[in-house]
C-alpha atoms as a PDB file:
ATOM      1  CA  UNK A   1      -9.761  14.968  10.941  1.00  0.00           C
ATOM      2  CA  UNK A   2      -6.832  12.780  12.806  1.00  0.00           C
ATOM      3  CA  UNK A   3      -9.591  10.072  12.653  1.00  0.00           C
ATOM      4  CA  UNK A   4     -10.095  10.607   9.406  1.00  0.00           C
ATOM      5  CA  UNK A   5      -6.044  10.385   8.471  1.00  0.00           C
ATOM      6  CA  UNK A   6      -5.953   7.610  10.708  1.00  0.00           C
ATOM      7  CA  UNK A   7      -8.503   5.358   8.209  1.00  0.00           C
ATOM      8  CA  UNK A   8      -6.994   5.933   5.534  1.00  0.00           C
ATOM      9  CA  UNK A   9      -3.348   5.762   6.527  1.00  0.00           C
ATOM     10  CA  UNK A  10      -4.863   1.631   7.294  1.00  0.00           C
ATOM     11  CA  UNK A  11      -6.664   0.910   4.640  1.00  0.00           C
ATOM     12  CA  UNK A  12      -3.895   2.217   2.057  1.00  0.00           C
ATOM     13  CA  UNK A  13      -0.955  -0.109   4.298  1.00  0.00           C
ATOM     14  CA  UNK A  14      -3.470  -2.820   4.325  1.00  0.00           C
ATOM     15  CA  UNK A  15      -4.204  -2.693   0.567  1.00  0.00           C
ATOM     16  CA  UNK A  16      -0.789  -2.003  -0.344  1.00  0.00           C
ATOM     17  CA  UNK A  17       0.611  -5.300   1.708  1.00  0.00           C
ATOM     18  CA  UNK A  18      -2.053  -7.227  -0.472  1.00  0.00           C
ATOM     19  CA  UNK A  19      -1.572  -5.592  -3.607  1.00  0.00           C
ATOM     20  CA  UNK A  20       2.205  -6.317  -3.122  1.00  0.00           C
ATOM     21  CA  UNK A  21       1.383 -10.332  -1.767  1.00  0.00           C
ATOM     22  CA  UNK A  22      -0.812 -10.559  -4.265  1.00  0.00           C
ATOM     23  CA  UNK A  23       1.799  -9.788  -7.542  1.00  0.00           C
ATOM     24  CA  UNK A  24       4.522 -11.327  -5.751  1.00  0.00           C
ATOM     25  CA  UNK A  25       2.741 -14.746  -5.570  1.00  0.00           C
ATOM     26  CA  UNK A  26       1.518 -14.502  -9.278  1.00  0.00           C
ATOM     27  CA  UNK A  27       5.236 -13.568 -10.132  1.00  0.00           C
ATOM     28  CA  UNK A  28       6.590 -16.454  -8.455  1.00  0.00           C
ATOM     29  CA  UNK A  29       4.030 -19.080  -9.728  1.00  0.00           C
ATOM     30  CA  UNK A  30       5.315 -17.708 -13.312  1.00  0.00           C
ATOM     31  CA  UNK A  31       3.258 -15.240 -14.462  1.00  0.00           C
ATOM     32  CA  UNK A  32       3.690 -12.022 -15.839  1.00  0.00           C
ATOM     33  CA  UNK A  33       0.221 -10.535 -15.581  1.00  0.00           C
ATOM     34  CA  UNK A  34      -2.825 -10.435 -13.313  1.00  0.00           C
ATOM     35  CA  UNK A  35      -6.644  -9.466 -14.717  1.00  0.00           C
ATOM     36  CA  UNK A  36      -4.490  -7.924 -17.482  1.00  0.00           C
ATOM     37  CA  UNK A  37      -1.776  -5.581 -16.044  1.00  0.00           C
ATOM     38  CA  UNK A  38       1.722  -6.302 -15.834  1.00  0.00           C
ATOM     39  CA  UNK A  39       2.862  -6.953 -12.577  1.00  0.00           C
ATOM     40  CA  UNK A  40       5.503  -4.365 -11.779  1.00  0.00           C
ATOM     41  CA  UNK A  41       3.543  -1.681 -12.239  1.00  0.00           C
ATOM     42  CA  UNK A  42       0.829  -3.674  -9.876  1.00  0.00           C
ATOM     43  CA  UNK A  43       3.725  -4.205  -7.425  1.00  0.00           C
ATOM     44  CA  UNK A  44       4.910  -0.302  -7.480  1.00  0.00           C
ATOM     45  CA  UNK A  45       1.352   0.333  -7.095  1.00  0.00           C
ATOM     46  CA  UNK A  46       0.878  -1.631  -3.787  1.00  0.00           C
ATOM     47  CA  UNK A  47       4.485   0.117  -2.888  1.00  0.00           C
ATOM     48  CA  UNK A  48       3.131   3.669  -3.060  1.00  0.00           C
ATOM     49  CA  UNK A  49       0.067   2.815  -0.863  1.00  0.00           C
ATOM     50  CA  UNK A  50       2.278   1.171   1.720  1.00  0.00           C
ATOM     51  CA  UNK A  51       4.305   4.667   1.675  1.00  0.00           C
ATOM     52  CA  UNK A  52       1.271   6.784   2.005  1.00  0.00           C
ATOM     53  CA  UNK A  53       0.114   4.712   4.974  1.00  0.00           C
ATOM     54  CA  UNK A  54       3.580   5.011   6.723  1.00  0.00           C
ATOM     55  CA  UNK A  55       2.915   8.591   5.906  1.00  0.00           C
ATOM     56  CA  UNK A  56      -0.106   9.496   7.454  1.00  0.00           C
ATOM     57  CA  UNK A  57       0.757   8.110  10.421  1.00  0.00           C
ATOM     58  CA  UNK A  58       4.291  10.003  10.096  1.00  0.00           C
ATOM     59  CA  UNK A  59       1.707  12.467  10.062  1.00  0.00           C
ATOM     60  CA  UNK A  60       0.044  11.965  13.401  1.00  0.00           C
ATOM     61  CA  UNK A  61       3.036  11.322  15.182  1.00  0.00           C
ATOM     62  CA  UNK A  62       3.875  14.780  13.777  1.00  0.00           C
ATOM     63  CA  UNK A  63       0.453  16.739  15.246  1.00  0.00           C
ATOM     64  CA  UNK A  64       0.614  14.230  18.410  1.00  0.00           C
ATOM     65  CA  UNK A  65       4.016  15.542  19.360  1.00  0.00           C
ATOM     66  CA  UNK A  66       2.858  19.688  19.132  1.00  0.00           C
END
């Protein structure tokens, strides 16, 4: 199960840092949307997976410590 929590705590920070990159560049070339959605929503998007990666391996730190 740590393994588990482990993946995904990665692969939400990993998609959250390009999620984030990603509607930060668009917003400073000008734009205000990207494949249709407005970009702060985008952006708080790639924010919340960033937190849930920092979380789950809050997480393990947590169990590791026990």
């Amino acid at each position: 199960m740590d393994r588990i929590i482990e993946w995904l705590g990665n692969v939400a920070g990993a998609l959250g840092v390009l999620v984030c990159l990603g509607s930060g560049l668009v917003r400073i070339a000008g734009g205000f949307y990207l494949g249709g959605v407005q970009l702060m929503p985008l952006f708080t998007a790639g924010t919340a997976l960033m937190v849930m990666g920092c979380l789950a391996k809050l997480h393990l730190l947590t169990r590791m410590r026990r």
